[in-house]
Protein backbone atom coordinates (compact mmCIF):
# COMPACT_ATOMS: atom_id res chain seq x y z
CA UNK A 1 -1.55 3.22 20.21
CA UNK A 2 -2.87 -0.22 20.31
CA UNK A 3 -2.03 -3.64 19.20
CA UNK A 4 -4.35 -6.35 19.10
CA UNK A 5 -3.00 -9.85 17.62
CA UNK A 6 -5.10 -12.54 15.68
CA UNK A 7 -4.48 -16.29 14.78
CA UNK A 8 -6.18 -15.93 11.34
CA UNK A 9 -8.20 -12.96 9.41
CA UNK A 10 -11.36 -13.98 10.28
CA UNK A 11 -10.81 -13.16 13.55
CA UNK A 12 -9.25 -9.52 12.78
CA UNK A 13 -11.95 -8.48 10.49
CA UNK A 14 -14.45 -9.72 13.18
CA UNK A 15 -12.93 -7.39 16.08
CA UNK A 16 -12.80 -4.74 12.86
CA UNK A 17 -16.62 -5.13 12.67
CA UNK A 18 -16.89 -4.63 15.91
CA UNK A 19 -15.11 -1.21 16.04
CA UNK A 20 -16.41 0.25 12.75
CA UNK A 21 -20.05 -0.63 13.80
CA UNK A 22 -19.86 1.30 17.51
CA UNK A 23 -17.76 4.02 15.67
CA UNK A 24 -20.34 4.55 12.73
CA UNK A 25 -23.37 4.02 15.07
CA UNK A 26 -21.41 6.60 17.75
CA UNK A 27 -20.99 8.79 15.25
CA UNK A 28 -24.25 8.61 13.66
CA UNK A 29 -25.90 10.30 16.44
CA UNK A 30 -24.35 13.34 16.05
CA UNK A 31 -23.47 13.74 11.94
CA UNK A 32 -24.93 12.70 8.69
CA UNK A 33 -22.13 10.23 7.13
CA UNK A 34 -19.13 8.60 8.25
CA UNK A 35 -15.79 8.44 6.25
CA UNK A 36 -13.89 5.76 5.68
CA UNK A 37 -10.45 6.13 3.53
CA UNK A 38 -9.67 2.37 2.03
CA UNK A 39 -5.88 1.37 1.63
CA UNK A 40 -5.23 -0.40 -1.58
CA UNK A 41 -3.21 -4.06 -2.63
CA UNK A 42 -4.17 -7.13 -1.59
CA UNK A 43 -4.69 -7.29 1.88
CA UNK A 44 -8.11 -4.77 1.84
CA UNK A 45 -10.03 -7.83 -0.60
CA UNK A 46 -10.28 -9.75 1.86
CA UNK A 47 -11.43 -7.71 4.17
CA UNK A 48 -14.29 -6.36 1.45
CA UNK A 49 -15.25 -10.19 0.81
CA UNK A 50 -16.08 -10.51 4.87
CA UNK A 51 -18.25 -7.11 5.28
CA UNK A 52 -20.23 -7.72 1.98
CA UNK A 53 -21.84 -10.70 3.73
CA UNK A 54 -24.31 -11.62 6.75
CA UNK A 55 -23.93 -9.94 9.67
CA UNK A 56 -22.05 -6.77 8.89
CA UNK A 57 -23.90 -6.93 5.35
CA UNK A 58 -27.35 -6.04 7.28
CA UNK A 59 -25.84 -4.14 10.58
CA UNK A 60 -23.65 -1.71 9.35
CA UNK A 61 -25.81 1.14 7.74
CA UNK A 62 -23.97 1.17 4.71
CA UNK A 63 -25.77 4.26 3.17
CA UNK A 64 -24.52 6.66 5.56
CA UNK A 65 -20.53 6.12 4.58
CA UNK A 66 -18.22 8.09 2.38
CA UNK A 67 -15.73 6.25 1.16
CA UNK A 68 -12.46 7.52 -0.38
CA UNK A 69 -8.86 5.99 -1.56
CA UNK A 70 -5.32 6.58 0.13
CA UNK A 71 -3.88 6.10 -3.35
CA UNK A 72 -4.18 4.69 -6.49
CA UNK A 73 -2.09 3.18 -9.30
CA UNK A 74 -2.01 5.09 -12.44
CA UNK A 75 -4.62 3.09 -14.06
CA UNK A 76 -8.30 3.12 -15.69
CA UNK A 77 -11.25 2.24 -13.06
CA UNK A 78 -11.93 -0.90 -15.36
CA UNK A 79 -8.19 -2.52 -15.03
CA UNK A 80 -7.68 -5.01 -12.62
CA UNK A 81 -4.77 -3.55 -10.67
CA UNK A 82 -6.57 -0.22 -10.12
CA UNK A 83 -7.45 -0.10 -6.22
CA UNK A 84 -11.02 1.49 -6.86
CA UNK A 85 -11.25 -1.94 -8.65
CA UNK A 86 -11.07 -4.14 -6.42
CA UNK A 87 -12.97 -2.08 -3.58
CA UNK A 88 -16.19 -2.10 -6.03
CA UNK A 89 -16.05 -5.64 -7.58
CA UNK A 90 -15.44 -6.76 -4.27
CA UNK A 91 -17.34 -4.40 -1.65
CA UNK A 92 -19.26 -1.73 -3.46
CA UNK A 93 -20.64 -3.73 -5.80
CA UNK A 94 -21.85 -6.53 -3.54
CA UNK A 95 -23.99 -4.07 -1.25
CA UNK A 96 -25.25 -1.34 -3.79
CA UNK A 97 -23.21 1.27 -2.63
CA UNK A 98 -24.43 4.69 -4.10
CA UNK A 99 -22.15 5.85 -6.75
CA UNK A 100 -22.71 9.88 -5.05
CA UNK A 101 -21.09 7.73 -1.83
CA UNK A 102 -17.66 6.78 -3.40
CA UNK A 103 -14.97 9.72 -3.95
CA UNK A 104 -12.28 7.70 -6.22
CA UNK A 105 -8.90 9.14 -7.43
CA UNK A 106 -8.57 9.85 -11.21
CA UNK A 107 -5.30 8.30 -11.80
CA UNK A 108 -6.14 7.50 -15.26
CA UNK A 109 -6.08 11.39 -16.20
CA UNK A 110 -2.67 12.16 -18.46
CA UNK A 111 -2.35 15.41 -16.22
CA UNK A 112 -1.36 13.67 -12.62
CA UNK A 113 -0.78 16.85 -11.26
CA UNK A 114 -4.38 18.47 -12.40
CA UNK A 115 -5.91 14.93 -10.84
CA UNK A 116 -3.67 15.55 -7.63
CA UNK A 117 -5.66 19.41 -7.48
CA UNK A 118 -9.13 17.85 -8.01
CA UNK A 119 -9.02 14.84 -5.38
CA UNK A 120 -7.64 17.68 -2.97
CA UNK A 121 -10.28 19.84 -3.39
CA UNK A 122 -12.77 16.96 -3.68
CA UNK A 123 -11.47 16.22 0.06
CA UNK A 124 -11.56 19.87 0.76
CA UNK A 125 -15.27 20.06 -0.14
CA UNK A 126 -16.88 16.85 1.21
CA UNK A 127 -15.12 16.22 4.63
CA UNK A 128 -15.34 18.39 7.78
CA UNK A 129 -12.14 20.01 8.71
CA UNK A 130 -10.30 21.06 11.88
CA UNK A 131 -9.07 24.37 13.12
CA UNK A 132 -5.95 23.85 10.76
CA UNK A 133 -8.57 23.92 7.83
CA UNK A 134 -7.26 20.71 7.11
CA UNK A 135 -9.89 17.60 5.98
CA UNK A 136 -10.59 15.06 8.34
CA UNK A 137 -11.45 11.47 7.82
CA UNK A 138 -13.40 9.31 10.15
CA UNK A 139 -11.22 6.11 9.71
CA UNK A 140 -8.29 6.04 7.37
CA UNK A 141 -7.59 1.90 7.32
CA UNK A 142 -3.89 1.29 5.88
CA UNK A 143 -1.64 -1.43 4.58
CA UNK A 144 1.91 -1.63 4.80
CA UNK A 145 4.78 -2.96 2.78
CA UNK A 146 7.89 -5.34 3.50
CA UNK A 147 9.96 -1.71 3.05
CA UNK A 148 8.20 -0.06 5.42
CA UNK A 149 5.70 2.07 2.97
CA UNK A 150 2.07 2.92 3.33
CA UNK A 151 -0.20 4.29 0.91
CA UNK A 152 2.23 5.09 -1.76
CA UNK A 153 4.62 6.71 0.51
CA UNK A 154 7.83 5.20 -0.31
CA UNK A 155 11.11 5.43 2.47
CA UNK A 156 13.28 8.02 1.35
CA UNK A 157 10.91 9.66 -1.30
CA UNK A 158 10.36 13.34 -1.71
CA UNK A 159 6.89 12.84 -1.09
CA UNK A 160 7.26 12.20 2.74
CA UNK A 161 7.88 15.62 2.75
CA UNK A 162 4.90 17.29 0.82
CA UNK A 163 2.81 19.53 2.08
CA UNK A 164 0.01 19.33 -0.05
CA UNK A 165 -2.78 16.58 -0.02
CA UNK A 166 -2.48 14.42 -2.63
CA UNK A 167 0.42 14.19 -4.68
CA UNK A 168 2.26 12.09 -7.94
CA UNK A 169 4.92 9.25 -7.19
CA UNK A 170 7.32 7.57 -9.27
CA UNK A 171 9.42 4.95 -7.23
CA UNK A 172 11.21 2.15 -8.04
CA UNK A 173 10.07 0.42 -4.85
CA UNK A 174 6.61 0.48 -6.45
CA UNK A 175 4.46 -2.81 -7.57
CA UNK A 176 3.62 -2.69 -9.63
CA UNK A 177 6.10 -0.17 -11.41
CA UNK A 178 3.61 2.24 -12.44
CA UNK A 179 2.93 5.82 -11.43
CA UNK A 180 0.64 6.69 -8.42
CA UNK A 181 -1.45 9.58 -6.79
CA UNK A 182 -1.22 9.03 -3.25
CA UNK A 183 -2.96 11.09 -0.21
CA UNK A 184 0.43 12.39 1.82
CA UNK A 185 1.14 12.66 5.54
CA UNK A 186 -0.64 15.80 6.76
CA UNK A 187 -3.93 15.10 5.36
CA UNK A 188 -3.41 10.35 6.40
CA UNK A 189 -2.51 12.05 9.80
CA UNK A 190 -5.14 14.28 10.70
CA UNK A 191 -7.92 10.80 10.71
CA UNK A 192 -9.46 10.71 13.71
CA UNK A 193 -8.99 6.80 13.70
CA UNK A 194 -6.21 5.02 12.02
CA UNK A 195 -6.16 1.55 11.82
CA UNK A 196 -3.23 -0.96 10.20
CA UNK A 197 -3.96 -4.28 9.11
CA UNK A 198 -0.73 -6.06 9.00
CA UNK A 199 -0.22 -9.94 8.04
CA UNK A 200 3.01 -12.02 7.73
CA UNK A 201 6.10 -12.62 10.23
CA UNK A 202 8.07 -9.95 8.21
CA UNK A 203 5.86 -7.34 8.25
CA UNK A 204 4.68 -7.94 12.02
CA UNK A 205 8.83 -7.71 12.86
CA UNK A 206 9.12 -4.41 11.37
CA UNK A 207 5.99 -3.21 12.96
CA UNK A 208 7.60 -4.26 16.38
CA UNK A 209 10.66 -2.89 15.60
CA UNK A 210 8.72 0.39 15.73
CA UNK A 211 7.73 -0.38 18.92
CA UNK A 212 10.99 -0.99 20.36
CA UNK A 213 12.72 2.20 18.76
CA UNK A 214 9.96 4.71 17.54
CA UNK A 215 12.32 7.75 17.15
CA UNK A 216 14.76 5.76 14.65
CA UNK A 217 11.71 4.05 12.72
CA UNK A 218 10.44 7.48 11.92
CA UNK A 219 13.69 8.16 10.45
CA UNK A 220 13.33 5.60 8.17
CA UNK A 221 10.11 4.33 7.11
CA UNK A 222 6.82 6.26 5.92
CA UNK A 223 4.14 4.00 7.96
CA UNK A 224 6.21 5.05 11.80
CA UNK A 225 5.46 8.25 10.70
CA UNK A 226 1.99 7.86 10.46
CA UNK A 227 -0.12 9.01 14.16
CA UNK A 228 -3.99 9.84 15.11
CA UNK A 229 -5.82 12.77 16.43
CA UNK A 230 -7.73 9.61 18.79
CA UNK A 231 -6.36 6.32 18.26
CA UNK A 232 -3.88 4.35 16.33
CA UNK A 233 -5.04 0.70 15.92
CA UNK A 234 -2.00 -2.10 14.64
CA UNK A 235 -4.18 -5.29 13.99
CA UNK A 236 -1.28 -7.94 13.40
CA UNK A 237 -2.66 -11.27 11.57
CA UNK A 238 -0.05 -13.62 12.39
């Protein structure tokens, strides 16, 4: 695990570009693509706004990423809450990101379970997988709520306890209050990277709560539960 704490977001998404360019271009050497897994609210958009311009708009090679959704709000791709949304009006969008390159979730479908099935065996087919058979993901990059939740794992929620990869939530923690397909924790916790961006005194307290008590905080809230198969990043904006 590592911390790394920033005065402002400029500078986080600046030591961001750094890793995800030596990652990619690491990477790159051996494999054809690199996966990223986006987190959804607010806090991605302004990360999308940064690497759709000069430098990382030239440097990072762009073609050669897969990019895929931790969850998504029970929405059409066209409304303005949906988290595929923002990423392509914001990121996609801005650097001509080839449509065969983004893997979004189908939330809008009226069957939630069928959608669950399909992004699970979208995963299953596009991303390498480890000797559990399980996919992998190159970077998963995740958010976190003032509760404690991640994706759309909420604390206390049946879903913390799923077993397969993508599954429906209902939770009155959500918001918005709206149903959600979210990946779950086997699949989040078999990335090979896993980085948090985290802004805000309250959420920065939680996150070193964690620190000081990492058995209890797993007890209790869905993003202590979340590890790495290499390394788990907390960038704290504060």
């Amino acid at each position: 695990m590592k911390v790394q704490r920033f005065n402002n977001f400029t500078e986080c998404y600046s030591a961001l570009g750094v890793i995800l360019k030596d990652l990619i271009d690491e990477h790159l050497k051996l494999h054809n693509f690199f996966s990223i897994c986006l987190s959804g609210g607010n806090t991605p958009i302004g990360m999308y706004n940064f690497f759709q311009k000069e430098p990382y708009k030239s440097i990072i090679p762009w073609d050669s990423i897969k990019f895929y959704f931790g969850d998504e709000r029970c929405y059409p791709p066209t409304h303005e809450d949906s988290n595929y949304f923002a990423a392509n009006k914001y990121l996609f969008s801005k650097l001509a990101i080839k449509k065969s390159n983004i893997y979004r979730i189908e939330a809008e479908k009226n069957d939630r379970s069928e959608a669950a099935i399909r992004y699970s065996s979208l995963m299953q087919d596009t991303l390498p997988k480890t000797q559990d058979n399980l996919p992998a993901f190159n970077l998963m990059l995740l958010g976190m709520g003032p509760d404690g939740h991640t994706a759309s794992l909420f604390p206390g929620h049946t879903a913390l306890n799923e077993t397969k990869l993508v599954t429906d939530v209902e939770s009155d923690m959500a918001k918005p209050r709206v149903p959600r397909l979210t990946l779950t924790l086997p699949i989040i916790n078999n990335s090979d990277i896993v980085i948090f961006l985290i802004s805000g005194k309250e959420k920065i307290q939680l996150i070193e709560s964690f620190m000081k008590n990492p058995i209890e905080a797993r007890k209790k809230y869905p993003a202590a539960m979340i590890k790495a198969q290499k390394n788990l990043y907390y960038f704290l904006v504060e």
